[in-house]
Protein backbone atom coordinates (compact mmCIF):
# COMPACT_ATOMS: atom_id res chain seq x y z
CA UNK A 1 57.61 -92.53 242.45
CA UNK A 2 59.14 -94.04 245.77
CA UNK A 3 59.03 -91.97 248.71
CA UNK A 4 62.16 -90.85 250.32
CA UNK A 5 63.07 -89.45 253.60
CA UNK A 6 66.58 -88.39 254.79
CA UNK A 7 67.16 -88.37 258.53
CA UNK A 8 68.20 -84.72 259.08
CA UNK A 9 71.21 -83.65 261.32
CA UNK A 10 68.85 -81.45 263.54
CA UNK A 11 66.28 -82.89 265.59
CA UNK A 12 62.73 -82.63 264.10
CA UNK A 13 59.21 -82.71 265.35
CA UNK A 14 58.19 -86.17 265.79
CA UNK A 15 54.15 -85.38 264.98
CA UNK A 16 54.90 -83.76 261.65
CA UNK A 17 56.98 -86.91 260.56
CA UNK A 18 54.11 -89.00 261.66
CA UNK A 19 51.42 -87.11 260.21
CA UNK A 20 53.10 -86.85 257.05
CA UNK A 21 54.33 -90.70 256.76
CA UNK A 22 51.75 -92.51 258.61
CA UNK A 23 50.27 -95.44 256.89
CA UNK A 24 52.43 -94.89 254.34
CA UNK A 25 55.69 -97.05 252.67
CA UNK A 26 58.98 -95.10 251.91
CA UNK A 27 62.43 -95.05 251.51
CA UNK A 28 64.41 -94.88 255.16
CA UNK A 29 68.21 -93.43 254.34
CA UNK A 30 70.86 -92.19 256.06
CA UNK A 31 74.90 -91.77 254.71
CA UNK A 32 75.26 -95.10 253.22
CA UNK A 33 72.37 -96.66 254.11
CA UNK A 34 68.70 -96.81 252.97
CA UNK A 35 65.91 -98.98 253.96
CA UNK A 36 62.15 -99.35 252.84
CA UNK A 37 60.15 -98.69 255.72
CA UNK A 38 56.66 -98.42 256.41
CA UNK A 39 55.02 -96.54 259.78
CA UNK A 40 51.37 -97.48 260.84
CA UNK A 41 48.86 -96.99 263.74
CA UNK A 42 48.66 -99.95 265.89
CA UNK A 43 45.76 -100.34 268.05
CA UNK A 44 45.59 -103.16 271.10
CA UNK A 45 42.61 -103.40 273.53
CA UNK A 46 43.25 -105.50 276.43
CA UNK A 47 40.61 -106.63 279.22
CA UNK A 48 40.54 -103.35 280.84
CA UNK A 49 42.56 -100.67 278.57
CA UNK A 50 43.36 -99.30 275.69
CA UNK A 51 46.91 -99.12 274.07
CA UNK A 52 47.36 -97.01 270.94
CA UNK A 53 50.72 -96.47 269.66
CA UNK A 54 52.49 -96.13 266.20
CA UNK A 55 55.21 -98.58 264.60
CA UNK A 56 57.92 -98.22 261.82
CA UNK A 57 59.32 -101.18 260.41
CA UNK A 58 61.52 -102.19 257.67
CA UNK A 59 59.97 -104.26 254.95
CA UNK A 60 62.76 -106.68 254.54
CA UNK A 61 63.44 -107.55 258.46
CA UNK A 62 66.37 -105.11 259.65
CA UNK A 63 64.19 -103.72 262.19
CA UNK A 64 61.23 -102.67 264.01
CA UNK A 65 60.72 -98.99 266.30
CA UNK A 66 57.21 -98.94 268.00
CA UNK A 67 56.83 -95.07 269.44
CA UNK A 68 54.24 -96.49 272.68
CA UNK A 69 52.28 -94.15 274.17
CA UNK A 70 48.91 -94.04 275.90
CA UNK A 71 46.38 -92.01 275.90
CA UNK A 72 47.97 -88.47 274.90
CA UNK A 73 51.39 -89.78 272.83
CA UNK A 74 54.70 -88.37 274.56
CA UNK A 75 57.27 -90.37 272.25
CA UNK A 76 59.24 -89.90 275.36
CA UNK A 77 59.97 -93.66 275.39
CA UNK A 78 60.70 -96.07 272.70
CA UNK A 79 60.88 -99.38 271.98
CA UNK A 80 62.62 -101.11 269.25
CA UNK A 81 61.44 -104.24 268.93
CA UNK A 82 63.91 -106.02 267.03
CA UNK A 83 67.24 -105.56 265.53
CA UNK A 84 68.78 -108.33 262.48
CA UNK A 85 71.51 -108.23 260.10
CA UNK A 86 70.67 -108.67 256.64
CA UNK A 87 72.35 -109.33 253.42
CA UNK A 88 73.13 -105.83 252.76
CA UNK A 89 73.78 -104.49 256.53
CA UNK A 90 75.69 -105.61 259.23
CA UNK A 91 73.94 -105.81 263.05
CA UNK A 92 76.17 -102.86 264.25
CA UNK A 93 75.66 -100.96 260.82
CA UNK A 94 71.34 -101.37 261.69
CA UNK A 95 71.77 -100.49 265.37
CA UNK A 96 73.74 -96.79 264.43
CA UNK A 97 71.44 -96.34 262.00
CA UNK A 98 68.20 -97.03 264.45
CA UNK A 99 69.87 -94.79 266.81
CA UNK A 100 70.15 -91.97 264.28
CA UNK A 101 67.43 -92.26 263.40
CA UNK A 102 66.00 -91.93 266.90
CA UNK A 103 68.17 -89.32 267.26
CA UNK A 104 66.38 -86.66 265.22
CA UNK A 105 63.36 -86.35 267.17
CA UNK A 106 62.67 -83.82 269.40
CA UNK A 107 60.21 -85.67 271.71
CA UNK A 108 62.47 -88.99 271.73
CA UNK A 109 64.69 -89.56 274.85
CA UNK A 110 64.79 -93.22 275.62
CA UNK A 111 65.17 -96.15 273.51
CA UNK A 112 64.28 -99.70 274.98
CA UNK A 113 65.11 -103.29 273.54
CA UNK A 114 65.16 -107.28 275.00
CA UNK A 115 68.00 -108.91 273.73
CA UNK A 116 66.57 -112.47 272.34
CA UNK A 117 69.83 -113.85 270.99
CA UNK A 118 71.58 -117.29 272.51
CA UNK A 119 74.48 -119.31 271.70
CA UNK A 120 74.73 -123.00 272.34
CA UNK A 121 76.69 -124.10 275.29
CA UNK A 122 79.69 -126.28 274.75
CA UNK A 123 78.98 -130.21 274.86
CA UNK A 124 75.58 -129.76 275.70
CA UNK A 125 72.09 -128.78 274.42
CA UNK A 126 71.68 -125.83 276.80
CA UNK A 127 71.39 -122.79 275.11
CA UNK A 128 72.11 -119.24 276.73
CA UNK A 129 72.15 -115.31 276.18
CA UNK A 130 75.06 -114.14 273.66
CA UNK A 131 75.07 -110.99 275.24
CA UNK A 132 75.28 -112.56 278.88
CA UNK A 133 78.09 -114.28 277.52
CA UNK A 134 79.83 -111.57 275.50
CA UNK A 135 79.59 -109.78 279.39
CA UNK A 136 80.67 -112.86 281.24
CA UNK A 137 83.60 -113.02 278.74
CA UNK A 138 84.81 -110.16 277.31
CA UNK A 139 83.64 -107.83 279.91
CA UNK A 140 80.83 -106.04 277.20
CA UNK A 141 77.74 -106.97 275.37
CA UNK A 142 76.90 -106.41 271.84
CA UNK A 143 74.59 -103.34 272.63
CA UNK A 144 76.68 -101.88 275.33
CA UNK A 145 79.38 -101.31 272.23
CA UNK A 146 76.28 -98.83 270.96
CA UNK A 147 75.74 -96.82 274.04
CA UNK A 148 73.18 -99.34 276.22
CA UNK A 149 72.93 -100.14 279.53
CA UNK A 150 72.30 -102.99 280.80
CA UNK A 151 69.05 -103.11 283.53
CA UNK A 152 66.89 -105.48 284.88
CA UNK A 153 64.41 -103.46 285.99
CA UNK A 154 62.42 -100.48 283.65
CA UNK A 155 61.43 -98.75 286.84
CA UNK A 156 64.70 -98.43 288.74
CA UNK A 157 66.71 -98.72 285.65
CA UNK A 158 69.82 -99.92 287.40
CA UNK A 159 72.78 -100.80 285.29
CA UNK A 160 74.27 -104.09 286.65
CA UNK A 161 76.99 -104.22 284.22
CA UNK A 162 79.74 -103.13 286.67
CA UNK A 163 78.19 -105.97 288.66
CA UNK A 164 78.37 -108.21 286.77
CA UNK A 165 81.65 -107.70 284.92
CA UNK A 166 83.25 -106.97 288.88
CA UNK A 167 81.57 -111.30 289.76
CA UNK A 168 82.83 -112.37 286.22
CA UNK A 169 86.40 -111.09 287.05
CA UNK A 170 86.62 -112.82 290.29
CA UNK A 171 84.97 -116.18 289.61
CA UNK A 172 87.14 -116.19 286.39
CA UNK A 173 90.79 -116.69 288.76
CA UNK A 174 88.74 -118.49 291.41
CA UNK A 175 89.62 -122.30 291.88
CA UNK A 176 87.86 -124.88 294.12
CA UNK A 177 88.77 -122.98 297.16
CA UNK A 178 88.09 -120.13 296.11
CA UNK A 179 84.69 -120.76 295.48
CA UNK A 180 84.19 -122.37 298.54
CA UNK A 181 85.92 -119.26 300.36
CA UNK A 182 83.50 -117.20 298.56
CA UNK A 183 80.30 -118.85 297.99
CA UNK A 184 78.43 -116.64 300.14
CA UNK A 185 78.93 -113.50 298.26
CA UNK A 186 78.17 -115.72 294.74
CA UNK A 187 74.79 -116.59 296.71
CA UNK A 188 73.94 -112.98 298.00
CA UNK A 189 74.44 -111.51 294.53
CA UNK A 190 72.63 -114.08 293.21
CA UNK A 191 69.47 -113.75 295.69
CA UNK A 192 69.56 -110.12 295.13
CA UNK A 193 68.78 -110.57 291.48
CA UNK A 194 67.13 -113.44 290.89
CA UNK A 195 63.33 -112.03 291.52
CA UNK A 196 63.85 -109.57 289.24
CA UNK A 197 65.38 -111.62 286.43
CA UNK A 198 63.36 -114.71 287.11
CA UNK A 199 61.03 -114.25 284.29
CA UNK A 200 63.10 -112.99 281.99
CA UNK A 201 66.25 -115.84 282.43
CA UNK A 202 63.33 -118.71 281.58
CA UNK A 203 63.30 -116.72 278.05
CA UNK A 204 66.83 -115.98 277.91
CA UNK A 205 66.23 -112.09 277.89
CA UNK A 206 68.36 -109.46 278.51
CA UNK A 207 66.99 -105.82 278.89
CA UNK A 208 69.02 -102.94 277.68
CA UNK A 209 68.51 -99.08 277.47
CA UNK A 210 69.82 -96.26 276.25
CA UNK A 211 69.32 -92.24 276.47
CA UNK A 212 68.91 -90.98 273.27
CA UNK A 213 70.01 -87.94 274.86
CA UNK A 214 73.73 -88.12 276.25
């Protein structure tokens, strides 16, 4: 008999899902959709700690949830580790779904992700983020469509995007003057930045959050 479990339209107790789904496999479903899930305990020692935390993901790739904690769990802030279309699913119908999912629990306020996917530039073998470009071009990312911010840092949690979508507006008119006339702004915003992103750009990362609570 498969498992099932219906995301509820009130907010439940994170612990008493866990403790009654842990280590098992079951039957994710919400509206329209339903997914075969399975949560487990993961356990990772590094050199001087400890980190305990538990993960639910789907069996055939749509996505994966890890509720991190240490120490004494909070399931204050999560991370969703990946996000992918399938052959039944859409990307957008997966992220709502993740998010409703989310939703439900009490304890849950935060939901973090890294955006991995890149589009190839034109006549070249340079590849670089989708949802840079999607910002660059259209003015939005793919996630910001779902309620995400976009940040660069998990401490300050600063959302750039009216930074960046205020430089892509302006560089998109400028010409050769222009650019010239305003290179020292392009620099400075650049300078500001680039410490913080270094790391990430070399992967092609972009970091987005979202409150789970509006």
């Amino acid at each position: 008999m498969t498992i099932e479990y219906i995301i509820p339209k009130k907010k439940k107790n994170i612990y008493e899902f866990i403790k009654k789904y842990k280590n098992k496999t079951f039957l994710l479903k919400s509206d329209k959709i339903e997914i075969e899930v399975k949560l487990k305990k993961i356990n990772v020692t590094f050199v001087k700690s400890k980190l305990d935390y538990y993960s639910i993901s789907s069996l055939t790739g749509e996505f994966r949830v890890d509720f991190l904690y240490k120490n004494k769990p909070s399931f204050k802030n999560v991370y969703i580790g990946s996000i992918a279309k399938s052959d039944k699913y859409s990307g957008s119908e997966v992220v709502k779904f993740v998010i409703k999912f989310l939703k439900s629990f009490t304890q849950v306020k935060k939901a973090y992700l890294i955006d991995a996917a890149t589009v190839n530039c034109k006549n070249s073998d340079d590849r670089i983020s989708l949802s840079l470009y999607k910002l660059l071009t259209s003015y939005v990312g793919f996630y910001q469509k779902h309620g995400f911010r976009l940040v660069i840092d998990y401490g300050k949690e600063e959302d750039i995007t009216n930074k960046m979508v205020h430089l892509a507006k302006k560089v998109a008119n400028y010409k050769v003057l222009d650019i010239l006339k305003n290179i020292k702004e392009i620099i400075k915003f650049v300078e500001k930045y680039k410490q913080d992103i270094l790391v990430k750009s070399k992967y092609n990362y972009n970091d987005y959050i979202t409150p789970i609570l509006k």
